[in-house]
PDB file of N, CA and C in Angstrom:
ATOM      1  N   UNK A   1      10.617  11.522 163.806  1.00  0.00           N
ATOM      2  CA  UNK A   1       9.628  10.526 163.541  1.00  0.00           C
ATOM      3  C   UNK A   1       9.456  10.288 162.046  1.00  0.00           C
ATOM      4  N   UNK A   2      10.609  10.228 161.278  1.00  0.00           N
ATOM      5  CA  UNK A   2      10.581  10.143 159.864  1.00  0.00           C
ATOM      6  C   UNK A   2      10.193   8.403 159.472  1.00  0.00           C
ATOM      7  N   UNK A   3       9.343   7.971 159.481  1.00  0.00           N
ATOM      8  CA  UNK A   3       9.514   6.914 158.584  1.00  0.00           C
ATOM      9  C   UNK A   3       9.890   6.408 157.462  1.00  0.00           C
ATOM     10  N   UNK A   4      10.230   5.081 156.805  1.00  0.00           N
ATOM     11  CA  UNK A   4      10.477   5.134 155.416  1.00  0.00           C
ATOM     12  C   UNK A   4       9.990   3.470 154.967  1.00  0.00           C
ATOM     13  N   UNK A   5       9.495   3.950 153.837  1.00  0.00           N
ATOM     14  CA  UNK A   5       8.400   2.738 153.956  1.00  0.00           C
ATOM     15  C   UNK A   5       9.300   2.011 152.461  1.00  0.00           C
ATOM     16  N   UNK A   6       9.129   0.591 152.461  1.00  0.00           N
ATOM     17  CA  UNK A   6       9.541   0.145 151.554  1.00  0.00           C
ATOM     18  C   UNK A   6       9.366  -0.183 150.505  1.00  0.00           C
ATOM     19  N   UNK A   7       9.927  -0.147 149.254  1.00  0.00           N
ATOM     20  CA  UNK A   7       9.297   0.836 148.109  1.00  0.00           C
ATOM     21  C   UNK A   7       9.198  -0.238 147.219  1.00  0.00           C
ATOM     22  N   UNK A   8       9.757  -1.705 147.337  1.00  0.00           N
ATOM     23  CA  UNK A   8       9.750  -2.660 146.583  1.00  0.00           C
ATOM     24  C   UNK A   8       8.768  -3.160 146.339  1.00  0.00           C
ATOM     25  N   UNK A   9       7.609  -3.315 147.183  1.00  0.00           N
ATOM     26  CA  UNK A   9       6.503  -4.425 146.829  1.00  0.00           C
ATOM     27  C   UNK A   9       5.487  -3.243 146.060  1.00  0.00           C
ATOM     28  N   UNK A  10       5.528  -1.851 146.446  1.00  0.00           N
ATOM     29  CA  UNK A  10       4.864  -1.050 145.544  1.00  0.00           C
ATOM     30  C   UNK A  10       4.892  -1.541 144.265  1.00  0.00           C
ATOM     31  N   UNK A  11       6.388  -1.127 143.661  1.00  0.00           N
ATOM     32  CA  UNK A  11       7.246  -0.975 142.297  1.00  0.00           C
ATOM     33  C   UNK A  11       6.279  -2.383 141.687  1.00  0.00           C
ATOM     34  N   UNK A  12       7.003  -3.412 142.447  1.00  0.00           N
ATOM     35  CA  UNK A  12       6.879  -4.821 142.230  1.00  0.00           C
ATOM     36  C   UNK A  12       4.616  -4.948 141.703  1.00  0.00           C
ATOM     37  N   UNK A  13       4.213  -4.393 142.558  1.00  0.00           N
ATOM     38  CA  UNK A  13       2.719  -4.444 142.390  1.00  0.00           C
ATOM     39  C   UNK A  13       2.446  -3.364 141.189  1.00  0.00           C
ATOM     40  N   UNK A  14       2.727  -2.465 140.893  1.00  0.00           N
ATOM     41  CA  UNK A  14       2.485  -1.710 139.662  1.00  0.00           C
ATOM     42  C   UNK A  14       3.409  -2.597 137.883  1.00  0.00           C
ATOM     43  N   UNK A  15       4.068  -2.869 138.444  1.00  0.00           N
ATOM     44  CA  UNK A  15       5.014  -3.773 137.222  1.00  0.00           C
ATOM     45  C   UNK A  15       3.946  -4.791 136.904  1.00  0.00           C
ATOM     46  N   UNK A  16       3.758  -5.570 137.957  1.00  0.00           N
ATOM     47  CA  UNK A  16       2.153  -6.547 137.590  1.00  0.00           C
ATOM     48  C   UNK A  16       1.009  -6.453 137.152  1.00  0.00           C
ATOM     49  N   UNK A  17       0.708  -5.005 138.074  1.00  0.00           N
ATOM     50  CA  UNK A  17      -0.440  -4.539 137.083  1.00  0.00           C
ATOM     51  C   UNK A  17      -0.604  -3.942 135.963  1.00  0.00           C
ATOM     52  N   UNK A  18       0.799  -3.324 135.112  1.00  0.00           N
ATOM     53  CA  UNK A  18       0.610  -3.327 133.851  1.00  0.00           C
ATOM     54  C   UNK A  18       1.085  -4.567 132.649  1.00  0.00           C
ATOM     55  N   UNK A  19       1.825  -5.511 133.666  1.00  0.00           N
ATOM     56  CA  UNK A  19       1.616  -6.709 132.783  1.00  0.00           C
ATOM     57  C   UNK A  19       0.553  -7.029 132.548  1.00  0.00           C
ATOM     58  N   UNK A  20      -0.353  -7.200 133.498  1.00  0.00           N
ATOM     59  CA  UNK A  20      -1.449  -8.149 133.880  1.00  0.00           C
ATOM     60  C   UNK A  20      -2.790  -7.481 133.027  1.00  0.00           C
ATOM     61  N   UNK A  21      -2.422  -6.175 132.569  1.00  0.00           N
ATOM     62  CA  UNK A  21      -3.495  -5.170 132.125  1.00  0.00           C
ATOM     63  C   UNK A  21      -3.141  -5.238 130.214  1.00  0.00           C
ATOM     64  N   UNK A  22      -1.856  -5.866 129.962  1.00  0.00           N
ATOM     65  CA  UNK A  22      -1.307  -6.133 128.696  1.00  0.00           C
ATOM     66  C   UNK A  22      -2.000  -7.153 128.479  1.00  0.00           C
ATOM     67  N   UNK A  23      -1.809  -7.926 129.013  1.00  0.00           N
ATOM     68  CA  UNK A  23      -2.046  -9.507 128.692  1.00  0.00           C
ATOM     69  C   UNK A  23      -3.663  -9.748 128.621  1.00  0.00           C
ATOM     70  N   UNK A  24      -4.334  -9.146 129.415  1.00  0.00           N
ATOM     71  CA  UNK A  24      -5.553  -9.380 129.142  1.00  0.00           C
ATOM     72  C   UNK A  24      -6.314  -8.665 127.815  1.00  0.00           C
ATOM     73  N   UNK A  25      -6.050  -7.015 127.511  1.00  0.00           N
ATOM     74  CA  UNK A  25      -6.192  -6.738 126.470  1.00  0.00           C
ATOM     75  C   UNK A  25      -5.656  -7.077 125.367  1.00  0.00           C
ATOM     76  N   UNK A  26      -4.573  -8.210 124.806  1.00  0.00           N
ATOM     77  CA  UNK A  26      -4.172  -8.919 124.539  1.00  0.00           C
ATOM     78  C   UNK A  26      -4.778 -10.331 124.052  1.00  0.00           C
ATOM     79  N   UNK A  27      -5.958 -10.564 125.024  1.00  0.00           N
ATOM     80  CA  UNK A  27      -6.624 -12.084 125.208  1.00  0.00           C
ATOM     81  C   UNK A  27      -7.515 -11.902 124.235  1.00  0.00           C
ATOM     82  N   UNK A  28      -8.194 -10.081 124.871  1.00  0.00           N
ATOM     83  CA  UNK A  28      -9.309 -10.203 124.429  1.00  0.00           C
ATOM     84  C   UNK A  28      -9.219  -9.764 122.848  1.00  0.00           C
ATOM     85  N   UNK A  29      -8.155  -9.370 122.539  1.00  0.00           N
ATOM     86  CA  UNK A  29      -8.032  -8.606 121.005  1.00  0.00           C
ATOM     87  C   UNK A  29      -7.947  -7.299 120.612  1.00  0.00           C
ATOM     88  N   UNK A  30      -8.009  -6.613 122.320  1.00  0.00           N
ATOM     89  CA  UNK A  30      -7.606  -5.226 121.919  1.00  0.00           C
ATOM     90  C   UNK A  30      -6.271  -4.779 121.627  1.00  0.00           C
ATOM     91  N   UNK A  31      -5.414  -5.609 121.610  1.00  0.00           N
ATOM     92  CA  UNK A  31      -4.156  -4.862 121.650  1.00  0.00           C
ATOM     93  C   UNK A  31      -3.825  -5.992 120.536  1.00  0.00           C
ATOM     94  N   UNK A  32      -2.871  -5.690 119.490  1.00  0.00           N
ATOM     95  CA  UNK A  32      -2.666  -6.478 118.387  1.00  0.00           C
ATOM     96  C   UNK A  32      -0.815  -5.854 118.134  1.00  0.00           C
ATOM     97  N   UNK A  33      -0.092  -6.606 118.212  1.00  0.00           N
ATOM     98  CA  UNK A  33       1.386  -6.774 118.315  1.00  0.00           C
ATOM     99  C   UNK A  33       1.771  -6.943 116.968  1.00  0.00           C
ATOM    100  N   UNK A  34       2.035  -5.741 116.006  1.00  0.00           N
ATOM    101  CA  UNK A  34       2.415  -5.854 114.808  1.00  0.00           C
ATOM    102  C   UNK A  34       3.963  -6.349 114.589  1.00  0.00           C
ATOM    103  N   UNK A  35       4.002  -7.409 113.329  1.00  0.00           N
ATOM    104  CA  UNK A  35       5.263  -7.854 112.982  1.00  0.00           C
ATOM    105  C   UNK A  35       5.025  -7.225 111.563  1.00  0.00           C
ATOM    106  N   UNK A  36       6.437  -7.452 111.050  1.00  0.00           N
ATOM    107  CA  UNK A  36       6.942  -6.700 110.055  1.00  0.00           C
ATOM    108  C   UNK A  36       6.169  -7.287 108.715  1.00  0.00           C
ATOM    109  N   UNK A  37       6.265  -8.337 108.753  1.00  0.00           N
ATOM    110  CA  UNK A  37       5.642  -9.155 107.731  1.00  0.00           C
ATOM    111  C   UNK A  37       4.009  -8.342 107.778  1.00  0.00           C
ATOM    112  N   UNK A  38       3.553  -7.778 108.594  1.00  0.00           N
ATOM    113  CA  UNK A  38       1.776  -7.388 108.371  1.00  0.00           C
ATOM    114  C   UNK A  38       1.706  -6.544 107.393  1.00  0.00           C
ATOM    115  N   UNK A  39       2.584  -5.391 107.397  1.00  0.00           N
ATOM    116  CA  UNK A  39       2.600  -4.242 106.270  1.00  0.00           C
ATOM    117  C   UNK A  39       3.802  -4.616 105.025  1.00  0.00           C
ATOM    118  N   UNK A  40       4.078  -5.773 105.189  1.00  0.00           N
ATOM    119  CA  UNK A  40       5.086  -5.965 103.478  1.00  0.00           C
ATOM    120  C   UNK A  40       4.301  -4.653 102.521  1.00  0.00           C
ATOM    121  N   UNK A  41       5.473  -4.545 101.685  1.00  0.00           N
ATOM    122  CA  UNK A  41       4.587  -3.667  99.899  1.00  0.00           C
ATOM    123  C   UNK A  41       4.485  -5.016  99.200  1.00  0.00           C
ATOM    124  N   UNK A  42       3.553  -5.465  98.620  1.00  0.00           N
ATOM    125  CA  UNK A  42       3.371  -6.499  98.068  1.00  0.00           C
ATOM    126  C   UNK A  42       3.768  -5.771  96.586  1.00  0.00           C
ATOM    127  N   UNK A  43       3.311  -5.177  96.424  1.00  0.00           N
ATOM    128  CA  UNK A  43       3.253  -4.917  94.683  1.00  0.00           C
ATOM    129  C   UNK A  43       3.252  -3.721  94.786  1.00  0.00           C
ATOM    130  N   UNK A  44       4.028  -2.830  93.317  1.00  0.00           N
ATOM    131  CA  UNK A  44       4.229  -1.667  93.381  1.00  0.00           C
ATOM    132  C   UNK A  44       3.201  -1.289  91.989  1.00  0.00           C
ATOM    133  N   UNK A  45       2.400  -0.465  92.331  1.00  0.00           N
ATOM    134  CA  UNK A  45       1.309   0.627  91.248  1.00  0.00           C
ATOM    135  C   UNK A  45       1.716   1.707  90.767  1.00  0.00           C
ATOM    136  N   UNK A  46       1.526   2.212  89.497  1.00  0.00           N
ATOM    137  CA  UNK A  46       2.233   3.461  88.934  1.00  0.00           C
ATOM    138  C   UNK A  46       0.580   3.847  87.985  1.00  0.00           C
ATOM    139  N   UNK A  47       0.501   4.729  88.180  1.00  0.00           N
ATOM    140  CA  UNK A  47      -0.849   5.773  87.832  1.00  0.00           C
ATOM    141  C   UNK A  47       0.146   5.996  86.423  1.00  0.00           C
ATOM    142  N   UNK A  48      -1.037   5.844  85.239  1.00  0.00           N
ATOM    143  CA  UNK A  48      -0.782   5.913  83.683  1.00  0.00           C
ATOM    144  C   UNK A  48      -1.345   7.261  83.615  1.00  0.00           C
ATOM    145  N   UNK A  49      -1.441   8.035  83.413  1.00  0.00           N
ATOM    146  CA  UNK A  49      -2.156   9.477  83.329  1.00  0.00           C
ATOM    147  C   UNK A  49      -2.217   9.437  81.639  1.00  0.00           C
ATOM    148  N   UNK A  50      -3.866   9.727  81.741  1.00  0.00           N
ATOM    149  CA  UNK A  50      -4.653   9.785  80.057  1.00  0.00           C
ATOM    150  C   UNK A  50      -4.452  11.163  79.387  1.00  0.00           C
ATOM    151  N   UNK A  51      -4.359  11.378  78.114  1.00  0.00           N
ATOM    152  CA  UNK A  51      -4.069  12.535  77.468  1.00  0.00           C
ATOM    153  C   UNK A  51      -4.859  12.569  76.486  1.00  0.00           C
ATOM    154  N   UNK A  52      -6.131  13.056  76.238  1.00  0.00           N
ATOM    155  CA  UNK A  52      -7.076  13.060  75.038  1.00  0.00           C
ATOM    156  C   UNK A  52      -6.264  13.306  74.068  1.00  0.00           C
ATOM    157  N   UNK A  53      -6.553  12.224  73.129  1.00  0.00           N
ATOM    158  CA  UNK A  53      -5.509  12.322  71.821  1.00  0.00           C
ATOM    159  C   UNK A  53      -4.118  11.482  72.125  1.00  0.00           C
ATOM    160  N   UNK A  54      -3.664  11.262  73.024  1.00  0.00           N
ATOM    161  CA  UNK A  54      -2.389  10.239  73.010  1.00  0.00           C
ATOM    162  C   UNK A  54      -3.263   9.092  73.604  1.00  0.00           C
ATOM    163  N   UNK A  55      -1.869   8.054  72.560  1.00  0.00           N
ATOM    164  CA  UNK A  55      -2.089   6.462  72.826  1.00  0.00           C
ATOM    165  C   UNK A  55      -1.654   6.276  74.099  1.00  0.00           C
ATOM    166  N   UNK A  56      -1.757   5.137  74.860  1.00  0.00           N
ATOM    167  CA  UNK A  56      -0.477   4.687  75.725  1.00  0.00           C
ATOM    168  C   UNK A  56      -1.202   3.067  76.024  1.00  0.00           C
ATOM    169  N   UNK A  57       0.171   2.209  76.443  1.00  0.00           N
ATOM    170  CA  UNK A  57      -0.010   1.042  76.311  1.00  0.00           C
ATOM    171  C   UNK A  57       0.381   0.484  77.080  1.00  0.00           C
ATOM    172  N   UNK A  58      -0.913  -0.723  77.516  1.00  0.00           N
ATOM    173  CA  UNK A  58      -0.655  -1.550  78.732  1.00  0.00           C
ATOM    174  C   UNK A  58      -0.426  -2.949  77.992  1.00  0.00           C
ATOM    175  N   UNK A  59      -0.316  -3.838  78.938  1.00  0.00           N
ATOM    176  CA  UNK A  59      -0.091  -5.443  79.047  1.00  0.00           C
ATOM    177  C   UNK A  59      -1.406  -5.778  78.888  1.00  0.00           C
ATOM    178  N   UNK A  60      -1.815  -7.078  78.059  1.00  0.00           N
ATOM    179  CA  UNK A  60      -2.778  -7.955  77.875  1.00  0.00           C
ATOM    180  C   UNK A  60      -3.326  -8.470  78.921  1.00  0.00           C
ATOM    181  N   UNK A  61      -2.028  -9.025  79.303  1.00  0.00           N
ATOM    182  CA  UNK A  61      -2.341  -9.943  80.860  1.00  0.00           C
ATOM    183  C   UNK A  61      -2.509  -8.891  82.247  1.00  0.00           C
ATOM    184  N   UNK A  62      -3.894  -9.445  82.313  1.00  0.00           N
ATOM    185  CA  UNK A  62      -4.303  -8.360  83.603  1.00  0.00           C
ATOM    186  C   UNK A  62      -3.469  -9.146  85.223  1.00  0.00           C
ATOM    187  N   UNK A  63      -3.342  -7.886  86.148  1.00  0.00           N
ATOM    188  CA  UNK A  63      -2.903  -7.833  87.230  1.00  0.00           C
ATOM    189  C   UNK A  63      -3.360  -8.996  87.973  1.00  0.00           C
ATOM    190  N   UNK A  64      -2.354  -9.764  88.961  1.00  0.00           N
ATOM    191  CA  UNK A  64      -2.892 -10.864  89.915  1.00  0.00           C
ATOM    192  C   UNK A  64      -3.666 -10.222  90.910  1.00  0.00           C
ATOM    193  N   UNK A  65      -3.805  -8.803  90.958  1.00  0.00           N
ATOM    194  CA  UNK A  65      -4.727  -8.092  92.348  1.00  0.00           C
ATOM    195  C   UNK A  65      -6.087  -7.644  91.405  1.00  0.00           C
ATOM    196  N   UNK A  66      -7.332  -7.868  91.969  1.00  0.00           N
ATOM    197  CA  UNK A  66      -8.146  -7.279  91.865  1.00  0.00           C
ATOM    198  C   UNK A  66      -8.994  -5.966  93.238  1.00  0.00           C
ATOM    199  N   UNK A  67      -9.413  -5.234  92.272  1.00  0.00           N
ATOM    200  CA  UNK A  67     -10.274  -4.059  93.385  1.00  0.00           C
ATOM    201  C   UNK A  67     -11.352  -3.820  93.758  1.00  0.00           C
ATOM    202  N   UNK A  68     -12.121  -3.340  94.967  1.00  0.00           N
ATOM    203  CA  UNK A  68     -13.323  -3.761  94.983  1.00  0.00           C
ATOM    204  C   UNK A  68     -13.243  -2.030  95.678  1.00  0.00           C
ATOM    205  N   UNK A  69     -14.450  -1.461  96.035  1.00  0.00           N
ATOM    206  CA  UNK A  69     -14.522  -0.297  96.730  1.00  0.00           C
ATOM    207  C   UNK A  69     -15.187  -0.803  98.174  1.00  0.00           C
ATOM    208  N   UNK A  70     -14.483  -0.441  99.009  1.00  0.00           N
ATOM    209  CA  UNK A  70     -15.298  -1.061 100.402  1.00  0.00           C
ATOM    210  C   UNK A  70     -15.214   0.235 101.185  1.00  0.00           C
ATOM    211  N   UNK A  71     -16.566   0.359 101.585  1.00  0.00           N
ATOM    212  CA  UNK A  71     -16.885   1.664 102.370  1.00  0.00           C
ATOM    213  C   UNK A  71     -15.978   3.154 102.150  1.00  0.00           C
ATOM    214  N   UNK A  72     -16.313   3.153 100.714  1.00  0.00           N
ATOM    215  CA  UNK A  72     -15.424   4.301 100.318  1.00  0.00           C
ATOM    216  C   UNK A  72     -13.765   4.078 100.032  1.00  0.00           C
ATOM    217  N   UNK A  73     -12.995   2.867 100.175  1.00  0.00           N
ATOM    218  CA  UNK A  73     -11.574   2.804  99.928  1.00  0.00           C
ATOM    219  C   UNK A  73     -11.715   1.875  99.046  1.00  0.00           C
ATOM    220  N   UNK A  74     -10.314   1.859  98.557  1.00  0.00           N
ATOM    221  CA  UNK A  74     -10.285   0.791  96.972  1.00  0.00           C
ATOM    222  C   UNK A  74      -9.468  -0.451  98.648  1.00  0.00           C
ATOM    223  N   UNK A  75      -9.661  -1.041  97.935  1.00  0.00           N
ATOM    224  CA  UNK A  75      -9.392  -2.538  98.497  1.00  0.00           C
ATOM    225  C   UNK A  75      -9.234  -3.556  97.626  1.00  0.00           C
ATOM    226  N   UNK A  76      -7.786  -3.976  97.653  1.00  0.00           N
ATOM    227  CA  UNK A  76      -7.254  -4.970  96.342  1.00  0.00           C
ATOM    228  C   UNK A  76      -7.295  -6.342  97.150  1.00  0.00           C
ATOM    229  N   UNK A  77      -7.379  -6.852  96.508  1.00  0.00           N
ATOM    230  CA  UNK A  77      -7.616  -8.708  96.597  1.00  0.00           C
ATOM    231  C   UNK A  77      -6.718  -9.482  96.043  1.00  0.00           C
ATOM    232  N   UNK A  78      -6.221 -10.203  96.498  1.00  0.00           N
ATOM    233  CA  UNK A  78      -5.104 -11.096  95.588  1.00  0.00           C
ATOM    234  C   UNK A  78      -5.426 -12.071  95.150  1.00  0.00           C
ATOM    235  N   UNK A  79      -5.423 -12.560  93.692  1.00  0.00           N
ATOM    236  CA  UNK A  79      -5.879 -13.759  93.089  1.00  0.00           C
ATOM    237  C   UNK A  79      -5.109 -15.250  93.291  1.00  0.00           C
ATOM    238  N   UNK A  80      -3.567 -14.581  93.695  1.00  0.00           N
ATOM    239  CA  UNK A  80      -2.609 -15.732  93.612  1.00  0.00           C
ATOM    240  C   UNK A  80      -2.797 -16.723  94.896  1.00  0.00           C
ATOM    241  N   UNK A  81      -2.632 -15.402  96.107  1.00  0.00           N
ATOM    242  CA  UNK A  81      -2.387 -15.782  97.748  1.00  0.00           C
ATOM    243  C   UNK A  81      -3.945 -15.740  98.314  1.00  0.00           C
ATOM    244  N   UNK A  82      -4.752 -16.534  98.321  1.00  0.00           N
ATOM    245  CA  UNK A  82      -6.473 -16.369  98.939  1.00  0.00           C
ATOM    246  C   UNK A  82      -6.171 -15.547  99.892  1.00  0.00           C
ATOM    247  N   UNK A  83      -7.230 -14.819 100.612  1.00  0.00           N
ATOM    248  CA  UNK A  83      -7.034 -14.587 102.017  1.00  0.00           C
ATOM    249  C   UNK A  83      -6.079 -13.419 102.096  1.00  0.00           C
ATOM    250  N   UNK A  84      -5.165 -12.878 100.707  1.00  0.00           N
ATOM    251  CA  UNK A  84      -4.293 -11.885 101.168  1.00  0.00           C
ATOM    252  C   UNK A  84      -5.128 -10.282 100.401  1.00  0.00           C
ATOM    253  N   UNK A  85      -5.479  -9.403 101.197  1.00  0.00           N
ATOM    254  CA  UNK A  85      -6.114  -8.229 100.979  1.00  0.00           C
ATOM    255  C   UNK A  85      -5.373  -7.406 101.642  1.00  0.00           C
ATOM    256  N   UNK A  86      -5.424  -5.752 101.004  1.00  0.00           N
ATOM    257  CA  UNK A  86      -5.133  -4.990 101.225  1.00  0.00           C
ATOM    258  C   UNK A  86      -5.636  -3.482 100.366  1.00  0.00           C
ATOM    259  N   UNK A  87      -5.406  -2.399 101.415  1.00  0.00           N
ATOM    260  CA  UNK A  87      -5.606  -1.291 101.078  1.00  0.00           C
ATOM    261  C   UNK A  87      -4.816  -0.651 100.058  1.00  0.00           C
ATOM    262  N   UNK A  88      -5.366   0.448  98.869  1.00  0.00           N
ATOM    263  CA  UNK A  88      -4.273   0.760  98.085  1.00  0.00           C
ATOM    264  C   UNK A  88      -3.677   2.427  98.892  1.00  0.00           C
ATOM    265  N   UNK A  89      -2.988   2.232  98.911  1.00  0.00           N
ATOM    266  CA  UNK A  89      -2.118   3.804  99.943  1.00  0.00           C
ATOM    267  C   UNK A  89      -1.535   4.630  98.579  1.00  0.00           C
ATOM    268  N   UNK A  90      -1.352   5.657  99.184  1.00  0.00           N
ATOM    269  CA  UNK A  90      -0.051   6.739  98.140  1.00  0.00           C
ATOM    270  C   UNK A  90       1.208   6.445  98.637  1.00  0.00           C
ATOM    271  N   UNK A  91       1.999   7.183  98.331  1.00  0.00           N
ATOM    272  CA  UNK A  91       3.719   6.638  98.918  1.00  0.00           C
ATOM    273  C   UNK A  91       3.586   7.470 100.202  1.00  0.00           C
ATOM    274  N   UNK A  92       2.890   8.489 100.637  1.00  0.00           N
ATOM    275  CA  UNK A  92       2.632   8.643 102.205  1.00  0.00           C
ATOM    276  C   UNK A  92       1.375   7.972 103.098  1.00  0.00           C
ATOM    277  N   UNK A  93       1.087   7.198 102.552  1.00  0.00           N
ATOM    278  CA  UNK A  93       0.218   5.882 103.496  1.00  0.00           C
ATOM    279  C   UNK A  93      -1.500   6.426 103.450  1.00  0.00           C
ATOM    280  N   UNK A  94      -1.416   6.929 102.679  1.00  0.00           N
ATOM    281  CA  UNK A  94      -3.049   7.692 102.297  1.00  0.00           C
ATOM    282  C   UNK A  94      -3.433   6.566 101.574  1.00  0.00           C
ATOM    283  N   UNK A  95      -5.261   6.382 102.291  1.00  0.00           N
ATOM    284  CA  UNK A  95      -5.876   5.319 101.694  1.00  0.00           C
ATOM    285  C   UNK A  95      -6.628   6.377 100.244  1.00  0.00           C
ATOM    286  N   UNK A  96      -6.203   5.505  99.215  1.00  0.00           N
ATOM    287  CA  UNK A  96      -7.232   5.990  97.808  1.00  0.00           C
ATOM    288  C   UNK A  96      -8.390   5.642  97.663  1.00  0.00           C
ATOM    289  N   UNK A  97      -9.425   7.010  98.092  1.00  0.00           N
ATOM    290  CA  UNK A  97     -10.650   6.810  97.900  1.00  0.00           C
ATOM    291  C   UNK A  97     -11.419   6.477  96.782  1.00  0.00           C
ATOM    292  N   UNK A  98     -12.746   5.529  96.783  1.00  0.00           N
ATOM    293  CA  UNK A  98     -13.551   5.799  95.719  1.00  0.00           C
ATOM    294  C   UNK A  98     -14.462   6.650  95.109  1.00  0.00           C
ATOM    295  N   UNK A  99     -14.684   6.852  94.393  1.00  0.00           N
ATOM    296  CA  UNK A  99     -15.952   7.688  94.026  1.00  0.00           C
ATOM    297  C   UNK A  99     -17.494   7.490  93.258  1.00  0.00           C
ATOM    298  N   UNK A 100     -16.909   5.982  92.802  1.00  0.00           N
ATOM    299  CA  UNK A 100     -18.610   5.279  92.986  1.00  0.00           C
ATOM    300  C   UNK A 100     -19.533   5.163  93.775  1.00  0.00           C
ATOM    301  N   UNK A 101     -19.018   4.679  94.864  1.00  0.00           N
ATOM    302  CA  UNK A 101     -19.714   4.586  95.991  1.00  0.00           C
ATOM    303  C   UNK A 101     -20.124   5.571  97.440  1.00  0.00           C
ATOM    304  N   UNK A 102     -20.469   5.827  98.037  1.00  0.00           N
ATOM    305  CA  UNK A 102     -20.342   6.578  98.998  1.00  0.00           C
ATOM    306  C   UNK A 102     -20.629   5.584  99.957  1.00  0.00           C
ATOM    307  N   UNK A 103     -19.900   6.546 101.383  1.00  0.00           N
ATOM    308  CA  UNK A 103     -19.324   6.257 102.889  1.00  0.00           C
ATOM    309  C   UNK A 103     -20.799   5.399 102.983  1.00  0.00           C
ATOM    310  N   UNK A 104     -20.840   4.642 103.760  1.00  0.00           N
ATOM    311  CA  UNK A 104     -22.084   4.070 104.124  1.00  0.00           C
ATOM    312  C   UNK A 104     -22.457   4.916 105.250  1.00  0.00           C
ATOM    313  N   UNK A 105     -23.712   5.149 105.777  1.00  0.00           N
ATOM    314  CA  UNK A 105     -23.435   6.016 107.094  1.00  0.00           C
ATOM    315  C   UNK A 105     -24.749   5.230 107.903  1.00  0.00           C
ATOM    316  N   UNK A 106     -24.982   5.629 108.954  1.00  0.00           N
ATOM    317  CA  UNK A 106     -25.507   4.764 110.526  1.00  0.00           C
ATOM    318  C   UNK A 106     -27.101   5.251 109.593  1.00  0.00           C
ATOM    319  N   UNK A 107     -27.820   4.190 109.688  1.00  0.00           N
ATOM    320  CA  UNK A 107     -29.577   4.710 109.380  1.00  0.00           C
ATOM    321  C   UNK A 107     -29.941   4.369 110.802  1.00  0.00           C
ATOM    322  N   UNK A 108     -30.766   5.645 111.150  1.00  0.00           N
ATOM    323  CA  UNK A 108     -31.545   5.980 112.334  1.00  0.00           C
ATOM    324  C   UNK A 108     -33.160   5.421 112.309  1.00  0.00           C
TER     325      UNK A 108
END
């Protein structure tokens, strides 16, 4: 009395329901489909390190990025491209904190 039940419309109904479970978190904005272009390096930063008593010398003409501290991270702004912002990272993707400001935190 072995039955055997057919396994296609299962398969077929689970394949749908994780389309169908993509697409809606998807609609709503939970799920965000990164392209390559989102993380470009726009510009490359090199830390001048100060030496009480030595000179060292920059450019007149200041940088097309400006920085702002937002909730504790530096956050550069681009003067050229409106609308183009970004976080400043280390070369292992660490956001550089500020130290003016502190974390904002929840008031009760």
């Amino acid at each position: 009395m072995s039955e055997q039940r057919d396994a296609r419309p299962l398969i077929i109904t689970g394949v749908l329901s994780i389309m169908g479970t993509v697409a809606a978190l998807w609609f709503y904005g939970y799920l965000h489909i990164a392209k390559p272009e989102d993380a470009l390096l726009l510009s490359d930063f090199t830390m001048l390190k100060t030496v009480p008593g030595e000179d060292y010398k920059v450019s007149l003409e200041p940088a097309a990025q400006v920085a702002q501290c937002v909730d504790g991270i530096v956050v550069l702004f681009d003067t050229e491209q409106k609308g183009l912002t970004g976080v400043l990272v280390d070369n292992k993707k660490r956001a550089v904190r500020c130290m003016g400001q502190e974390t904002p935190q929840k008031i009760e």
